[in-house]
C-alpha atoms as a PDB file:
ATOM      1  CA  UNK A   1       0.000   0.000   0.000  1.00  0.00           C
ATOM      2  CA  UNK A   2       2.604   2.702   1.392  1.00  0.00           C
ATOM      3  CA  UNK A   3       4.578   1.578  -1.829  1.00  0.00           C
ATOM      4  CA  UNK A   4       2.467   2.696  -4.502  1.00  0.00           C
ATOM      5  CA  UNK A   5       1.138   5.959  -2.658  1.00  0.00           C
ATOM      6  CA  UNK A   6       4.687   6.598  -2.491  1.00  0.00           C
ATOM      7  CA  UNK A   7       5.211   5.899  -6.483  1.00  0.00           C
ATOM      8  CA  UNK A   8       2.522   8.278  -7.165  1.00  0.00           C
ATOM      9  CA  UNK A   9       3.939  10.985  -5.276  1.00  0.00           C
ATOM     10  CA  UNK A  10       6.918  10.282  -6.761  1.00  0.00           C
ATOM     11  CA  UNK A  11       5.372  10.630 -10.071  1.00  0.00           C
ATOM     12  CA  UNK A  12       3.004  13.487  -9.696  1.00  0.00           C
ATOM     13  CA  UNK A  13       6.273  15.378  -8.182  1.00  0.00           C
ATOM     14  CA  UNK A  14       8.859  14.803 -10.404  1.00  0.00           C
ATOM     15  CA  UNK A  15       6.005  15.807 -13.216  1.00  0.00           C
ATOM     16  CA  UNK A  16       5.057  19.062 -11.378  1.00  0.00           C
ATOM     17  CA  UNK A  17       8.658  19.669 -10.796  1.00  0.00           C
ATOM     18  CA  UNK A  18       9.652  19.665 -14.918  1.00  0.00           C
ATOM     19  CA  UNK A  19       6.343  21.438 -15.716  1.00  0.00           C
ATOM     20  CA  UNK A  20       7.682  24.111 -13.009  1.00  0.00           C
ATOM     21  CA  UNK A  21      11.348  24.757 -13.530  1.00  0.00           C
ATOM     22  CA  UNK A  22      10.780  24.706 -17.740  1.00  0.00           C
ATOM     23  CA  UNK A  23       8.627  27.867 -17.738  1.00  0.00           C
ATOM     24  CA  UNK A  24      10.918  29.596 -15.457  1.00  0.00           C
ATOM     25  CA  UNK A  25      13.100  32.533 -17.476  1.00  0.00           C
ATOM     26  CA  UNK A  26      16.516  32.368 -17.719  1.00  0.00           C
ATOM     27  CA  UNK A  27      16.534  35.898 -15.995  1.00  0.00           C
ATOM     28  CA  UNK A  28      14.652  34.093 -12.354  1.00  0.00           C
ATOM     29  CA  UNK A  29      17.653  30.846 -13.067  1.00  0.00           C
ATOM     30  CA  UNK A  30      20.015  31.687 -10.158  1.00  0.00           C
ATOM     31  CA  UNK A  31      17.697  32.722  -7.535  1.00  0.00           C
ATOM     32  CA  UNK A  32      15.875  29.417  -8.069  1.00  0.00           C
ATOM     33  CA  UNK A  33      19.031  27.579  -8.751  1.00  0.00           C
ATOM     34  CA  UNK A  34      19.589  28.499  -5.035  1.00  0.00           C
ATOM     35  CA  UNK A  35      16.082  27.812  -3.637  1.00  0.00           C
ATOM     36  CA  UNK A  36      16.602  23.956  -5.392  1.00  0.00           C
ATOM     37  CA  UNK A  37      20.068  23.639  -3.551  1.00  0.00           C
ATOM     38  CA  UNK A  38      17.403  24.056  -0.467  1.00  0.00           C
ATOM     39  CA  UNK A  39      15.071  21.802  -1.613  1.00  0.00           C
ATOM     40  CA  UNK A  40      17.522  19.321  -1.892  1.00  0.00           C
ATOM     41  CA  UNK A  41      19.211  19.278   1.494  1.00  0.00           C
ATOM     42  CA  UNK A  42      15.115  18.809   2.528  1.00  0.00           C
ATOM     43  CA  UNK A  43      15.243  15.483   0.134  1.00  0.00           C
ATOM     44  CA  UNK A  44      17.943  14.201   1.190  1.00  0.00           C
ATOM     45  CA  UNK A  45      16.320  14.068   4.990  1.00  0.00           C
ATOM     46  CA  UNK A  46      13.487  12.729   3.559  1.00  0.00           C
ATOM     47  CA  UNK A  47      15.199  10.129   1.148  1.00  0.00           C
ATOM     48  CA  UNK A  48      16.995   9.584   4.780  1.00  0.00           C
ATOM     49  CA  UNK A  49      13.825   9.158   6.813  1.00  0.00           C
ATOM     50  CA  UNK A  50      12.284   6.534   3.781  1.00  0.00           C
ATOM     51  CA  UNK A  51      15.116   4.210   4.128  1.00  0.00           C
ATOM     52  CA  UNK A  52      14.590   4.452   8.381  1.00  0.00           C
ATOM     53  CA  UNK A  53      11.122   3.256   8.283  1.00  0.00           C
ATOM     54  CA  UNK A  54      10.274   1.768   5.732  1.00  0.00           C
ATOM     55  CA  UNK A  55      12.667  -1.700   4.442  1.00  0.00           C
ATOM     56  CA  UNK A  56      10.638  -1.854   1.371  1.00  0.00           C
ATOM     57  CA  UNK A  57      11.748   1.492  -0.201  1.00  0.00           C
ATOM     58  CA  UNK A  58      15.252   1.455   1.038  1.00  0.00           C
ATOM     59  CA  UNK A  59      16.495   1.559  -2.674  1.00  0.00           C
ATOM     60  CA  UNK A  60      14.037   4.344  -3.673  1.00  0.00           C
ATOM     61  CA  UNK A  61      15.247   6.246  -0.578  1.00  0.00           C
ATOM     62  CA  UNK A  62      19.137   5.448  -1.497  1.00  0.00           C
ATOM     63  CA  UNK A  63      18.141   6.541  -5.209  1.00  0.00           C
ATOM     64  CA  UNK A  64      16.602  10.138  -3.809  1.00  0.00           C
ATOM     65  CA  UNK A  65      19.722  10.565  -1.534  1.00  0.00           C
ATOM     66  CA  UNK A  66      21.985  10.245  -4.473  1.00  0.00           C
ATOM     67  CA  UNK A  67      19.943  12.498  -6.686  1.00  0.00           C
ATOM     68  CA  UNK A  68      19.416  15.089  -4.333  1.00  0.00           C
ATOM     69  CA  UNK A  69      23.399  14.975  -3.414  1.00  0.00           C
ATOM     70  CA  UNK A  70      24.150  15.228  -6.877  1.00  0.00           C
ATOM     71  CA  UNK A  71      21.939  18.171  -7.769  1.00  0.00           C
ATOM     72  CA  UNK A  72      22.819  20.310  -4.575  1.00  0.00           C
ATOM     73  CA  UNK A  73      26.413  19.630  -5.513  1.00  0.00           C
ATOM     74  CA  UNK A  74      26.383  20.765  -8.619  1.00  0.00           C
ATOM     75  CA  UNK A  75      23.928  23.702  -7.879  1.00  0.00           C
ATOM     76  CA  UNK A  76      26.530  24.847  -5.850  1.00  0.00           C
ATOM     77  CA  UNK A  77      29.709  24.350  -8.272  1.00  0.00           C
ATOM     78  CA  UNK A  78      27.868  26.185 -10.897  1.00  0.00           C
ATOM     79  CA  UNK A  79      26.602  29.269  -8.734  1.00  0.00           C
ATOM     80  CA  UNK A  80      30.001  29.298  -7.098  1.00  0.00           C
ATOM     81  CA  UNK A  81      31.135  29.617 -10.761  1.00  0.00           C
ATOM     82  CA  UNK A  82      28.628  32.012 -11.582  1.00  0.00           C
ATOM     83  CA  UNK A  83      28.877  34.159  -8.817  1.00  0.00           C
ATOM     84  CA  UNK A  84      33.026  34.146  -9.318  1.00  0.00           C
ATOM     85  CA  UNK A  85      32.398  35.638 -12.622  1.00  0.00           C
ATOM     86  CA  UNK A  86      30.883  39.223 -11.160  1.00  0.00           C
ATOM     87  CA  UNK A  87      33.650  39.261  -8.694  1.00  0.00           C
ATOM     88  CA  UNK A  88      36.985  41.982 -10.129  1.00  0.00           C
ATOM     89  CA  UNK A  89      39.980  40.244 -10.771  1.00  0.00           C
ATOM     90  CA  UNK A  90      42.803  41.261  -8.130  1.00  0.00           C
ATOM     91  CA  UNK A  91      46.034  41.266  -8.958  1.00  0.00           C
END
């Protein structure tokens, strides 16, 4: 039971998510770059708390860990990056 209400959240999210960040402009991309680095730390508890209770979903829960490690990592490298490119060069 907890399995497939779990899918479909899974589902409906990820779908909501895509619908969301494609119609953002490229002008709003850091500032929500920044808010998903957020969101992520937030999945990674959860992915954390699936694989606690429930032994079932313990690879779904390692799969969300990953993913959400992955993006917030790489959110950060690239606004790192972005933000080093406003900063003036010392010499």
């Amino acid at each position: 039971m907890w399995t497939v209400v779990l899918l479909v959240v899974l589902v409906i999210t990820s779908f909501l998510g895509y619908k969301t960040i494609s119609n953002v402009p490229s002008l709003l991309h850091t500032p929500l770059m920044s808010l998903m680095n957020a969101l992520s730390g937030v999945l990674v508890v959860g992915g954390l708390t699936l694989t606690a209770i429930l032994t079932e979903m313990r690879f779904v829960g390692y799969l969300a860990i990953i993913c959400a490690m992955i993006n917030a990592s790489a959110g950060f490298l690239i606004t790192h990056r972005m933000v080093s490119m406003f900063q003036s060069k010392r010499s």
